[in-house]
C-alpha atoms as a PDB file:
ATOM      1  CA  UNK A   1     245.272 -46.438 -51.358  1.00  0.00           C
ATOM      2  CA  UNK A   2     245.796 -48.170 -47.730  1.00  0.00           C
ATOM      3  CA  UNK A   3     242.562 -48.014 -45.055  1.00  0.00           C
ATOM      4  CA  UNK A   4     242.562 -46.465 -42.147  1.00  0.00           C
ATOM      5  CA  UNK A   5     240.652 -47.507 -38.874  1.00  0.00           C
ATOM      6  CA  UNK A   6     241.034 -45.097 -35.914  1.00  0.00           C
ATOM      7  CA  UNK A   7     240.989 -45.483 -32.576  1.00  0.00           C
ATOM      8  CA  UNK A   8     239.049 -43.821 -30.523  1.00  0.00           C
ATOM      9  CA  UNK A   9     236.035 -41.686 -31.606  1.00  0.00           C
ATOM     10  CA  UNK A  10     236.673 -38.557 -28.955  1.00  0.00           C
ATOM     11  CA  UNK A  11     238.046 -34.955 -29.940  1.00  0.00           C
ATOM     12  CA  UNK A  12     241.881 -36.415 -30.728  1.00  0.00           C
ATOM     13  CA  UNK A  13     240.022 -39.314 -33.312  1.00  0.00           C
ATOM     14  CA  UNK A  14     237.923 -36.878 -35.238  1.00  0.00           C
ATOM     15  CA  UNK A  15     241.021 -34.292 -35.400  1.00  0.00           C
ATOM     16  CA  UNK A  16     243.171 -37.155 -36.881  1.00  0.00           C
ATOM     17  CA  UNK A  17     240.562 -38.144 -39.111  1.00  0.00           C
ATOM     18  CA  UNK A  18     240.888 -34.466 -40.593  1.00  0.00           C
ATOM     19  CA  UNK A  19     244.343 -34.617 -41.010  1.00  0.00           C
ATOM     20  CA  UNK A  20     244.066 -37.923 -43.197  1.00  0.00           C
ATOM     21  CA  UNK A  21     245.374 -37.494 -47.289  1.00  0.00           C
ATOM     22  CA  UNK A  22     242.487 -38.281 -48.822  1.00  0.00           C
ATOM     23  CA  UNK A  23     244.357 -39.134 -52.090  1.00  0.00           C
ATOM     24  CA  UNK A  24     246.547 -42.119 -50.029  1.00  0.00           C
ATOM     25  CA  UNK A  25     244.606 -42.787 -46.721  1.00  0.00           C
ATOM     26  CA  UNK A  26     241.023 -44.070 -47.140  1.00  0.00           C
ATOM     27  CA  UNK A  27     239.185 -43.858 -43.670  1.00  0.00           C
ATOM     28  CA  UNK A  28     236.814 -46.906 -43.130  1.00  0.00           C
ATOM     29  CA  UNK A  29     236.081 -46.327 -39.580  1.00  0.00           C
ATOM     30  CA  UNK A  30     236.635 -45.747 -36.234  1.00  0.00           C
ATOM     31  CA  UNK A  31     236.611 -48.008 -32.580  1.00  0.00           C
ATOM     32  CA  UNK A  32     236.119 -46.840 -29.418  1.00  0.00           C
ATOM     33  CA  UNK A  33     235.970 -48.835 -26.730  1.00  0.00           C
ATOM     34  CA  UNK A  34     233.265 -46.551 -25.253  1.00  0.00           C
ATOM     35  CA  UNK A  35     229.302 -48.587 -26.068  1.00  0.00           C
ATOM     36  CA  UNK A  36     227.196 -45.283 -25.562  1.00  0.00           C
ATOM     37  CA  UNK A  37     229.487 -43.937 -29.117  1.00  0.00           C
ATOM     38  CA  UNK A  38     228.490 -47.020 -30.996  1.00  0.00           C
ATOM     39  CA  UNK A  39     226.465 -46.451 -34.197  1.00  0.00           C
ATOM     40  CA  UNK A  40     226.935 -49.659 -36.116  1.00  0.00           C
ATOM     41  CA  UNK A  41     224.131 -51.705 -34.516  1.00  0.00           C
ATOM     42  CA  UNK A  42     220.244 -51.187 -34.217  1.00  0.00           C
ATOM     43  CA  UNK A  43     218.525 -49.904 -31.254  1.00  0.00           C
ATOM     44  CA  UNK A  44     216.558 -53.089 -29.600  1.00  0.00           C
ATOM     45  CA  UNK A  45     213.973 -50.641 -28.566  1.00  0.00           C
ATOM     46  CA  UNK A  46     213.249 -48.644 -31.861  1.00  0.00           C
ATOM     47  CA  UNK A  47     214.710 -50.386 -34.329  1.00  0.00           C
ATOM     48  CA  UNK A  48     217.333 -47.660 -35.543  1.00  0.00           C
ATOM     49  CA  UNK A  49     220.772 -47.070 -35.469  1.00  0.00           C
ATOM     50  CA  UNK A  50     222.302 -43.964 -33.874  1.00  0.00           C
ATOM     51  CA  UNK A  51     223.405 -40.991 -35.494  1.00  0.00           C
ATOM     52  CA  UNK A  52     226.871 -41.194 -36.996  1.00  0.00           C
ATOM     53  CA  UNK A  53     229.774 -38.845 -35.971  1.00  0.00           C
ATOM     54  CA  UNK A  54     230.920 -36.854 -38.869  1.00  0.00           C
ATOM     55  CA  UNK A  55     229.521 -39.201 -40.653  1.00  0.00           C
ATOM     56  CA  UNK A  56     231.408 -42.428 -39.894  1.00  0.00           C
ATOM     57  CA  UNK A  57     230.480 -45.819 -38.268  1.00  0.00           C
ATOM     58  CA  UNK A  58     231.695 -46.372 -34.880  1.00  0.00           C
ATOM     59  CA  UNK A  59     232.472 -49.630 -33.469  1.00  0.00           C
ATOM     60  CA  UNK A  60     233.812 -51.556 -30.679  1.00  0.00           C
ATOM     61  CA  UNK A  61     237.467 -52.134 -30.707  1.00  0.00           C
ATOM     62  CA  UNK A  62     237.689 -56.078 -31.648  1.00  0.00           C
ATOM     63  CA  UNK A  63     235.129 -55.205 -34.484  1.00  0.00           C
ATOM     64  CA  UNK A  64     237.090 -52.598 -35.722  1.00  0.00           C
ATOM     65  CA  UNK A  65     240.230 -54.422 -35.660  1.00  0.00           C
ATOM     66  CA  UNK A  66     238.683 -57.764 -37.124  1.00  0.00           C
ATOM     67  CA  UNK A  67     238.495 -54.955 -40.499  1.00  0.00           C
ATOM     68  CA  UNK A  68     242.257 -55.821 -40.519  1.00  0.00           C
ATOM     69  CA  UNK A  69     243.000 -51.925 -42.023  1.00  0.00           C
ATOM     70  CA  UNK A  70     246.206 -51.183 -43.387  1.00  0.00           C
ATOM     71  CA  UNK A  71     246.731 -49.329 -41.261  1.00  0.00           C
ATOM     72  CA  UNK A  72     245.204 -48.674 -37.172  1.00  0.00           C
ATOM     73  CA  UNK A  73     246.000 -45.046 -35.770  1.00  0.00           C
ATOM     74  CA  UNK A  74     245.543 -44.551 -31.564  1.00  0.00           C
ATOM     75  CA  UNK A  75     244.614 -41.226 -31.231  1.00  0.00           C
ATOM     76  CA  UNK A  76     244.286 -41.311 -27.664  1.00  0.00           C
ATOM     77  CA  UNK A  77     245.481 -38.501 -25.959  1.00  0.00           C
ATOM     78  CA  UNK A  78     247.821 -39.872 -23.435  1.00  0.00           C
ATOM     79  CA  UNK A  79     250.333 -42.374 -23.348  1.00  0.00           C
ATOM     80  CA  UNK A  80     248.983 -45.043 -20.822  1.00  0.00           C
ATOM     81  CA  UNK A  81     245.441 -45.165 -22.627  1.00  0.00           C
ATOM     82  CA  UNK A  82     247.351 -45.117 -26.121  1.00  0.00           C
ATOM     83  CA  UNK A  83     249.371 -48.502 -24.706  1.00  0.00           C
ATOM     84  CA  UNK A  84     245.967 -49.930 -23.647  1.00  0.00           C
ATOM     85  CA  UNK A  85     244.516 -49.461 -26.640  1.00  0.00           C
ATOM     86  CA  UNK A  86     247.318 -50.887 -28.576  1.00  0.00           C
ATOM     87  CA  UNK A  87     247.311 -54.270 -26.421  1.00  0.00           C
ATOM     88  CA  UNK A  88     243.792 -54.582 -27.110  1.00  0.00           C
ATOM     89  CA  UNK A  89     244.284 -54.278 -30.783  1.00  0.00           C
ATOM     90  CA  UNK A  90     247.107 -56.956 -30.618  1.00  0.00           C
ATOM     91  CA  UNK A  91     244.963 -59.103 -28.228  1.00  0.00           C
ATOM     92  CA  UNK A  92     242.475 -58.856 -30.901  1.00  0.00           C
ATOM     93  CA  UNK A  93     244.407 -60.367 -33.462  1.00  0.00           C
ATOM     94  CA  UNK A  94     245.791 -57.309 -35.522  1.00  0.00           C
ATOM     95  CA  UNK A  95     248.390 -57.921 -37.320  1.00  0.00           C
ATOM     96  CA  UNK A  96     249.388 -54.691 -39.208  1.00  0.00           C
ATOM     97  CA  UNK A  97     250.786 -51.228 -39.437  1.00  0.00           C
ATOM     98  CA  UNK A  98     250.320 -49.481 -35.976  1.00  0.00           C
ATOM     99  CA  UNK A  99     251.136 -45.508 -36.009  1.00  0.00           C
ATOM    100  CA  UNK A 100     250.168 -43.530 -32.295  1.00  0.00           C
ATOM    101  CA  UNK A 101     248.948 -39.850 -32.824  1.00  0.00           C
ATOM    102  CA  UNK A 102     250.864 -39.110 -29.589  1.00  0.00           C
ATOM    103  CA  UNK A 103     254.578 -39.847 -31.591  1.00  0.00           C
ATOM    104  CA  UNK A 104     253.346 -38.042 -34.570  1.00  0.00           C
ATOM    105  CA  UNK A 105     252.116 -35.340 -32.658  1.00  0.00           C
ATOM    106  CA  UNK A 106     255.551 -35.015 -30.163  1.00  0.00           C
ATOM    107  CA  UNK A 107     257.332 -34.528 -33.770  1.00  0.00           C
ATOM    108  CA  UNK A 108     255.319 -32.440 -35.913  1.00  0.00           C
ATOM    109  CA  UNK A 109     252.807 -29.632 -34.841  1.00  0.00           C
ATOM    110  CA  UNK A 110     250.175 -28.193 -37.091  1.00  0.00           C
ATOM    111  CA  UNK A 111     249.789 -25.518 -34.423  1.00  0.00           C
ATOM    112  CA  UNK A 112     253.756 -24.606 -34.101  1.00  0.00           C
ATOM    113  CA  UNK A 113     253.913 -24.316 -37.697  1.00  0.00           C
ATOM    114  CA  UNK A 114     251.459 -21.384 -37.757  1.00  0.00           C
ATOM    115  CA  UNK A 115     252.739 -19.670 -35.011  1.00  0.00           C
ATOM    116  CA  UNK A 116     256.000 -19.569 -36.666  1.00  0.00           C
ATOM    117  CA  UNK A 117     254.699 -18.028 -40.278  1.00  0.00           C
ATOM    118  CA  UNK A 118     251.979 -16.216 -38.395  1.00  0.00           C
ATOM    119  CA  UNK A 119     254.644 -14.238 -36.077  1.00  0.00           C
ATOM    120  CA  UNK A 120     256.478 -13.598 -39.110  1.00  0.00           C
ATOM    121  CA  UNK A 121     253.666 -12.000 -41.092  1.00  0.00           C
ATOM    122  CA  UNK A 122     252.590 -10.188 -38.555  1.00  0.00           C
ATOM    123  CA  UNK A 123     256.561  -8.524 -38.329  1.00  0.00           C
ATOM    124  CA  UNK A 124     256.530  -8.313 -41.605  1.00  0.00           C
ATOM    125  CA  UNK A 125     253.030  -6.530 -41.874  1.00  0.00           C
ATOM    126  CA  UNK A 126     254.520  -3.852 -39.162  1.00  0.00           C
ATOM    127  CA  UNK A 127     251.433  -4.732 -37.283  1.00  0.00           C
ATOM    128  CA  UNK A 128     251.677  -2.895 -34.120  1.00  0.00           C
ATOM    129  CA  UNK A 129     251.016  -3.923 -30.687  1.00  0.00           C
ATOM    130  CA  UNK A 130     251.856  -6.601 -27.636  1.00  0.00           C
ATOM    131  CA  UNK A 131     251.408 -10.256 -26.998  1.00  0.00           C
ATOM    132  CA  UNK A 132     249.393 -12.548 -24.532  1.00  0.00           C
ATOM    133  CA  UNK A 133     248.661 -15.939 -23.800  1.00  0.00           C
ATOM    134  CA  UNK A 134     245.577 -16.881 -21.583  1.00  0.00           C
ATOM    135  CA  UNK A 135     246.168 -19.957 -20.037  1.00  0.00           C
ATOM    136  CA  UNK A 136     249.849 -20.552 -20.283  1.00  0.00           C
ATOM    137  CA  UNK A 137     250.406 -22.925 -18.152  1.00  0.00           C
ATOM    138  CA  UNK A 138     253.968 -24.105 -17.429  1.00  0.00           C
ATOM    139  CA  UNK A 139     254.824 -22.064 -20.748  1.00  0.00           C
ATOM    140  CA  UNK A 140     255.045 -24.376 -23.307  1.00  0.00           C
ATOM    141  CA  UNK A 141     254.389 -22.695 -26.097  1.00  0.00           C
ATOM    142  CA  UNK A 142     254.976 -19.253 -23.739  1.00  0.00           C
ATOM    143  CA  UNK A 143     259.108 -19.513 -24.613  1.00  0.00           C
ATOM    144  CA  UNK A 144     258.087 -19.689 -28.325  1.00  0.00           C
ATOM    145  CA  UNK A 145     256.343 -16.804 -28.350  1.00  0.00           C
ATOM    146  CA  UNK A 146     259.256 -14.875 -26.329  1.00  0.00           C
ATOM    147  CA  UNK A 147     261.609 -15.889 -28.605  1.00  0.00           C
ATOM    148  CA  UNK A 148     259.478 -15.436 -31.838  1.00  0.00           C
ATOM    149  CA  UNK A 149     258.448 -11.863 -30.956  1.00  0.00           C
ATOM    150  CA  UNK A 150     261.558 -10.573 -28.938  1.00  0.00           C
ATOM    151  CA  UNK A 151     260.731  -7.341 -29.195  1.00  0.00           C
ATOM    152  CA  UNK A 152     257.669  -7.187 -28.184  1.00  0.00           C
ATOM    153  CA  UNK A 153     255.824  -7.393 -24.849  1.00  0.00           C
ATOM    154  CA  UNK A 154     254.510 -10.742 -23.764  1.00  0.00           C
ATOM    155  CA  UNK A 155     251.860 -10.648 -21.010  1.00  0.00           C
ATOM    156  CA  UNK A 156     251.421 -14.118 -19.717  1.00  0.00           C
ATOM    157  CA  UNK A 157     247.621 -14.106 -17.855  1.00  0.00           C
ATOM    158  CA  UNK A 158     247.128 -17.826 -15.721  1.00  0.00           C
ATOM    159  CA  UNK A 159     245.961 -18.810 -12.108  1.00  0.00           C
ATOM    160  CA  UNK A 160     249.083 -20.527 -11.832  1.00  0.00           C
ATOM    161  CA  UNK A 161     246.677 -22.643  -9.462  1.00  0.00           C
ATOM    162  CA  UNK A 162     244.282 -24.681 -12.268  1.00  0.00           C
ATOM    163  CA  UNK A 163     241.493 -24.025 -12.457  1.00  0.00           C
ATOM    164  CA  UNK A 164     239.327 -21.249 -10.597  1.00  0.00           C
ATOM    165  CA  UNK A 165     236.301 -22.294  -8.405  1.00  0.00           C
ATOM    166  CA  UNK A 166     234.419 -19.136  -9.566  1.00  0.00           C
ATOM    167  CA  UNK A 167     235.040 -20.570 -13.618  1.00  0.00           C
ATOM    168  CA  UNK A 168     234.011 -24.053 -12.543  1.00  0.00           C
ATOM    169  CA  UNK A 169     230.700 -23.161 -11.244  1.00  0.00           C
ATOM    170  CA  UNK A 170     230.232 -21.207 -14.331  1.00  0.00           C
ATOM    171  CA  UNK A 171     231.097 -24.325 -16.399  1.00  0.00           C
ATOM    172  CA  UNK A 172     228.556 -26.758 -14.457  1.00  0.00           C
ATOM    173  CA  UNK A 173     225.699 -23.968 -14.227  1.00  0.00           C
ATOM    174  CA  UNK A 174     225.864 -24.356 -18.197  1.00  0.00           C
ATOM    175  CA  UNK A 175     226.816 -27.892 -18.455  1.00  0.00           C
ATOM    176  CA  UNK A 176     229.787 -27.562 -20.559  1.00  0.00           C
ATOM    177  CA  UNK A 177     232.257 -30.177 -19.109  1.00  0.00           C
ATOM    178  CA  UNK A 178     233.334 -31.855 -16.098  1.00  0.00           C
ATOM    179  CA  UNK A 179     236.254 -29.589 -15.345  1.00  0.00           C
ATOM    180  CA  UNK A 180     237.319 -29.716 -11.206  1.00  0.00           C
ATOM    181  CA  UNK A 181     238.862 -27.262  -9.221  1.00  0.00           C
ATOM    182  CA  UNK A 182     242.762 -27.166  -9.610  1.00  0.00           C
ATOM    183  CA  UNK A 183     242.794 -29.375 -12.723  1.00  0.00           C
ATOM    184  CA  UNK A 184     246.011 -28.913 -14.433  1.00  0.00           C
ATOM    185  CA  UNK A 185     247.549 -28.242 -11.107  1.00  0.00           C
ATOM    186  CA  UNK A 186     249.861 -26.151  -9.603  1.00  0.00           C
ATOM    187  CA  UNK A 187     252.649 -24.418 -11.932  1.00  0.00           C
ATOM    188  CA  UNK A 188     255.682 -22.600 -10.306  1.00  0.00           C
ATOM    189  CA  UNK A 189     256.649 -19.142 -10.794  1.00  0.00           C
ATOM    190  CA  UNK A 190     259.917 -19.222 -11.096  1.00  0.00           C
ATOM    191  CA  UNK A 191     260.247 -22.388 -13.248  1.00  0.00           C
ATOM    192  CA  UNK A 192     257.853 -20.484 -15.532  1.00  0.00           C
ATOM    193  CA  UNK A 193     260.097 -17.447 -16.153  1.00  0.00           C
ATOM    194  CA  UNK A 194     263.292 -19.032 -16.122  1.00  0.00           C
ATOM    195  CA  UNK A 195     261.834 -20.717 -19.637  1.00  0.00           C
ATOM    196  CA  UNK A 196     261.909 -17.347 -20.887  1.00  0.00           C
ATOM    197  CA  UNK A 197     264.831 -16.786 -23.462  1.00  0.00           C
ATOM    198  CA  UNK A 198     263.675 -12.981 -23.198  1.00  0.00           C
ATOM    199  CA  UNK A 199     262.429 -12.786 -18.989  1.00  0.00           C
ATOM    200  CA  UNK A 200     262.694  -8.639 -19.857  1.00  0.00           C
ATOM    201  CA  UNK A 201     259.820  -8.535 -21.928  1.00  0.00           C
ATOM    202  CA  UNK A 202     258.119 -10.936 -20.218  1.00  0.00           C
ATOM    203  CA  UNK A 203     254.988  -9.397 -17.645  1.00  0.00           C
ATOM    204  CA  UNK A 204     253.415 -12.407 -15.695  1.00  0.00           C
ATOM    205  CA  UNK A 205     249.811 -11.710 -14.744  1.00  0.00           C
ATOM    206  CA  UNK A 206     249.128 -14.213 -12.038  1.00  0.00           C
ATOM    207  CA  UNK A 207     245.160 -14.385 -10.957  1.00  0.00           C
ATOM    208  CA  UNK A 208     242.002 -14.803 -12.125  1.00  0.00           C
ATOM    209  CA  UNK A 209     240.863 -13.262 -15.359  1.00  0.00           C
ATOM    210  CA  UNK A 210     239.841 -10.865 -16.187  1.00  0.00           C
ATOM    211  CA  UNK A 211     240.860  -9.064 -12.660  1.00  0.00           C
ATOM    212  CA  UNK A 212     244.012  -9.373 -14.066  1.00  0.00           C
ATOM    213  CA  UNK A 213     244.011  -7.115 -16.354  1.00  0.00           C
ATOM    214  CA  UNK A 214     241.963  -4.407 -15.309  1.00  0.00           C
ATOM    215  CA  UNK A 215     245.338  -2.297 -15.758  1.00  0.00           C
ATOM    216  CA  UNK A 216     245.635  -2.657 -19.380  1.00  0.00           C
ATOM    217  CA  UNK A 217     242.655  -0.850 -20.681  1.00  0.00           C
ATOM    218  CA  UNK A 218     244.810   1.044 -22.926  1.00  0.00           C
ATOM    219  CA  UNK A 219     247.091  -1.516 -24.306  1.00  0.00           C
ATOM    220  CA  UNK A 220     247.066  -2.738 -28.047  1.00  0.00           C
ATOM    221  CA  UNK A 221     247.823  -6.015 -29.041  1.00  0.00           C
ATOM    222  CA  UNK A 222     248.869  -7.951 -32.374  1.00  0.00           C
ATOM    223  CA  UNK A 223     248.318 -11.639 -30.975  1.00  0.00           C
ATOM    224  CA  UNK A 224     246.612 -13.322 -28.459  1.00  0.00           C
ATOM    225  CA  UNK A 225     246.740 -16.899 -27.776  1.00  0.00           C
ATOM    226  CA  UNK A 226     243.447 -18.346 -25.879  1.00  0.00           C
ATOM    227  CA  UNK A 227     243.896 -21.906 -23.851  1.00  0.00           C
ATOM    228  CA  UNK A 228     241.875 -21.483 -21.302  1.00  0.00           C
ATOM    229  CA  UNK A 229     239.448 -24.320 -21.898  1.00  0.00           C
ATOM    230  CA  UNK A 230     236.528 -23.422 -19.757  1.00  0.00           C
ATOM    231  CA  UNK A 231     233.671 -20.726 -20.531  1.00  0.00           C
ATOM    232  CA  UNK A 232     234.095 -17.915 -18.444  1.00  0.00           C
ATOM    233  CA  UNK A 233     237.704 -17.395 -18.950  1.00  0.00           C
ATOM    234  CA  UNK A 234     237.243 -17.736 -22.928  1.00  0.00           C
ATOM    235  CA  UNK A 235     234.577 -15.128 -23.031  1.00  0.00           C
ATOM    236  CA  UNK A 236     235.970 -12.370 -21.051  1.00  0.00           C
ATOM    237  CA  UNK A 237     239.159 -12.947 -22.805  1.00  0.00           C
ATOM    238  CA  UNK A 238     237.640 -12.409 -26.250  1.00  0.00           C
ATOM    239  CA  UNK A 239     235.303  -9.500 -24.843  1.00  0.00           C
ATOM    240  CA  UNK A 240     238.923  -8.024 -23.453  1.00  0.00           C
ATOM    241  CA  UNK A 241     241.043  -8.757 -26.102  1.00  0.00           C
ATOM    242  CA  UNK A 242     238.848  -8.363 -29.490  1.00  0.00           C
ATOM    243  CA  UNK A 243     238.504  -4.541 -29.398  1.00  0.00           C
ATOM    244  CA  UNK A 244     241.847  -4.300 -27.915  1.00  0.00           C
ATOM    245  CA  UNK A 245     243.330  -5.994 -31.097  1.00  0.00           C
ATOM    246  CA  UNK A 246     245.478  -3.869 -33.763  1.00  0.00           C
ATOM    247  CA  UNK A 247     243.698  -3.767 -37.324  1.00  0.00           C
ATOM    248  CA  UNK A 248     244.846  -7.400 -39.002  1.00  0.00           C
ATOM    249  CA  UNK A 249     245.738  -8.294 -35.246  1.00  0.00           C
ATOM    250  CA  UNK A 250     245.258 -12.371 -35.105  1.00  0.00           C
ATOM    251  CA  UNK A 251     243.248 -13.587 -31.711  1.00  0.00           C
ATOM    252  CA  UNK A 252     244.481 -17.985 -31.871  1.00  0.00           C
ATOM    253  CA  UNK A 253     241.862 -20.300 -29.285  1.00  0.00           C
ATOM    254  CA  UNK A 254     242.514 -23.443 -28.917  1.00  0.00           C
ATOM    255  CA  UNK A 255     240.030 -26.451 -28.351  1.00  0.00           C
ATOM    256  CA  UNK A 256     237.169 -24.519 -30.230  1.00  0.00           C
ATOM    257  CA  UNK A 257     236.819 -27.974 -31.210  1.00  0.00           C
ATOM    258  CA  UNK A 258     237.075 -29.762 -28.185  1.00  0.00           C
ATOM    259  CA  UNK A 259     234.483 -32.737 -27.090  1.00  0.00           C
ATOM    260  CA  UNK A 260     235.864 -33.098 -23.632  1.00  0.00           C
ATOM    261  CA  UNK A 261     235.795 -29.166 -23.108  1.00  0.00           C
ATOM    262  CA  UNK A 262     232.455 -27.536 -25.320  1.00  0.00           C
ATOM    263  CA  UNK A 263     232.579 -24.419 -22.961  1.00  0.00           C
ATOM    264  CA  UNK A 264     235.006 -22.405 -25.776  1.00  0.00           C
ATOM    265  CA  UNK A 265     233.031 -23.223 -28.598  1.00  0.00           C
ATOM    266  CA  UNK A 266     230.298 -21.989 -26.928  1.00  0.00           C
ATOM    267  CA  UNK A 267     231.484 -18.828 -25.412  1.00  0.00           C
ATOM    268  CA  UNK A 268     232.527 -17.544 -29.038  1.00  0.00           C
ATOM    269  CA  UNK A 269     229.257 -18.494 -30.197  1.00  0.00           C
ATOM    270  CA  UNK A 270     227.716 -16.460 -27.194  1.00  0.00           C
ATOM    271  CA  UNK A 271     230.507 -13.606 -28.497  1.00  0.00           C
ATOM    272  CA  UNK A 272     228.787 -13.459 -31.888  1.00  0.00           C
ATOM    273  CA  UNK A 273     225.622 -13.231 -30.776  1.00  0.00           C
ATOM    274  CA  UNK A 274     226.035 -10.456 -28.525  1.00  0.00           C
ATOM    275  CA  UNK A 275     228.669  -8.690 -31.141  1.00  0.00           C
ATOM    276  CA  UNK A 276     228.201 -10.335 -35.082  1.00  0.00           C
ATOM    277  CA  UNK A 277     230.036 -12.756 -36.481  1.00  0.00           C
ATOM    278  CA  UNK A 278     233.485 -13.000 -35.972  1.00  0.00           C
ATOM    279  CA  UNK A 279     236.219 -13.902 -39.359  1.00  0.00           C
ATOM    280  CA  UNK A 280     237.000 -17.221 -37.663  1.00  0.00           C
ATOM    281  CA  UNK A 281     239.576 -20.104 -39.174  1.00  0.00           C
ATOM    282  CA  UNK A 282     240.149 -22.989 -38.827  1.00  0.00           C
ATOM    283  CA  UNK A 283     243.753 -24.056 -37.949  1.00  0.00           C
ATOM    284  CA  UNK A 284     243.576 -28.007 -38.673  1.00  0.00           C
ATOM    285  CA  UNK A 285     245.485 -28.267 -35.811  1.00  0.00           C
ATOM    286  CA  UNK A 286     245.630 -31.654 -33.077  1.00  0.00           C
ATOM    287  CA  UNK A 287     244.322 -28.800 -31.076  1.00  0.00           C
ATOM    288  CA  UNK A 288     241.047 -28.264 -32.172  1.00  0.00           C
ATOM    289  CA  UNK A 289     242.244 -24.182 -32.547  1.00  0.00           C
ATOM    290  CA  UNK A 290     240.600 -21.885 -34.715  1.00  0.00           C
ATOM    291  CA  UNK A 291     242.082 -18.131 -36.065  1.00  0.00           C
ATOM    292  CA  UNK A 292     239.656 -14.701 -35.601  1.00  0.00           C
ATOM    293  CA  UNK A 293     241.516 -11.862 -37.588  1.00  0.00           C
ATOM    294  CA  UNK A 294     240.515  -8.115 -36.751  1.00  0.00           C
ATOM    295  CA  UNK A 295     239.161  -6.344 -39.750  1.00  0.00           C
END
């Protein structure tokens, strides 16, 4: 069995650390370069050390390296931090195996995987109904869709702008993340629907949710995928889309288990409060996604 030290201890570590084989990968720890996430050293004032994080000790980088693991995983979630944190693991004398999340993660998707059998079941269930994505963005996973479900309609609901001012203040009123205005920037139009293999069944909703879709009270859908990230947007989507959902109809959000953005997780918990609980699955995704099936 080889050891495993991750690096760092955000949402991308602690999705990693989940996707370890137990039976071959034996996780010892993680670094983060971060002091306020460090739980391996005693509180000068009381005495204690902090709570762990699923569990696991948390340590500064050179400590965590000095371990000399088999092997050190960078889970970082871009490729300029991912480089830092690889020179500071060489600076501090590692000498072993180093694999980077983002390579594993350009090659092989959890998420994508799912989609695939998950579109086929659904075709092969003859459940009824449309598509949408909240929060597609520049349509990444948008095409898939199109070309998974070509005969279906696929209703594609974004600002195309980032962020919406009216979300953020939502988001900072209940202290859910540090989202800005116009993160994620500005995505074109026609760039967007030119990635279409299908652009006929394609219906681009561009504005603010849920104003959006105030002309769709009567359509049914079979899947919904929710990447919206913030609050607002995630619970009037599921308030929208839930009842609108064919029986076995499969609602995917993404970042449920997201540090950097808590605001989903805790407009689905709002959901089940105000409705009951919800059949919710987890994906095991780099994503943080989780499933909700309609009964």
């Amino acid at each position: 069995m080889k050891t495993v030290i991750i690096l760092e201890a955000d949402h991308e570590g602690l999705l990693a650390a989940d996707l370890l084989n137990p039976k071959e990968m034996k996780l010892v720890g993680m670094g983060n370069s971060c002091p306020e996430t460090w739980n391996v050293f005693k509180d000068p004032e009381t005495g204690e050390l902090k709570d762990t994080i699923e569990g696991l000790p948390v340590m500064p980088i050179d400590l965590a390296v000095s371990l000399q693991p088999d092997i050190l995983v960078i889970a970082a979630g871009d490729p300029e931090k991912s480089r830092a944190l690889q020179y500071m693991a060489i600076r501090a004398g590692f000498e072993n195996d180093i694999r980077f999340m983002e390579t594993m993660r350009s090659e092989f998707s959890v998420s994508c995987a799912v989609l695939r059998r998950l579109t086929r079941r659904l075709g092969t269930l003859g459940i009824p109904g449309s598509v949408a994505e909240l929060g597609c963005g520049r349509g990444d996973v948008s095409w898939q869709l199109n070309i998974l479900m070509p005969d279906r309609k696929l209703y594609l609901f974004d600002t195309l702008e980032g962020f919406d001012a009216r979300d953020i203040a939502k988001e900072q009123s209940l202290g859910c993340s540090k989202a800005e205005v116009g993160e994620f920037g500005k995505v074109k139009e026609e760039q967007l629907l030119e990635r279409m293999p299908v652009p006929e069944q394609v219906v681009l909703k561009k504005g603010w949710f849920p104003e959006t879709a105030f002309d769709l009270e009567e359509e049914k859908f079979a899947l919904v995928l929710m990447d919206a990230c913030l609050y607002q947007p995630t619970f009037a989507g599921l308030e929208f889309f839930f009842p609108r959902m064919s029986r076995g109809g499969v609602i995917l959000v993404s970042g449920y288990e997201s540090t950097r953005y808590g605001g989903v997780r805790e407009a689905l918990e709002d959901m089940e409060a105000k409705y009951g609980a919800f059949l919710i699955l987890p994906l095991g995704d780099l994503d943080g996604s989780v499933m909700i099936v309609r009964p």
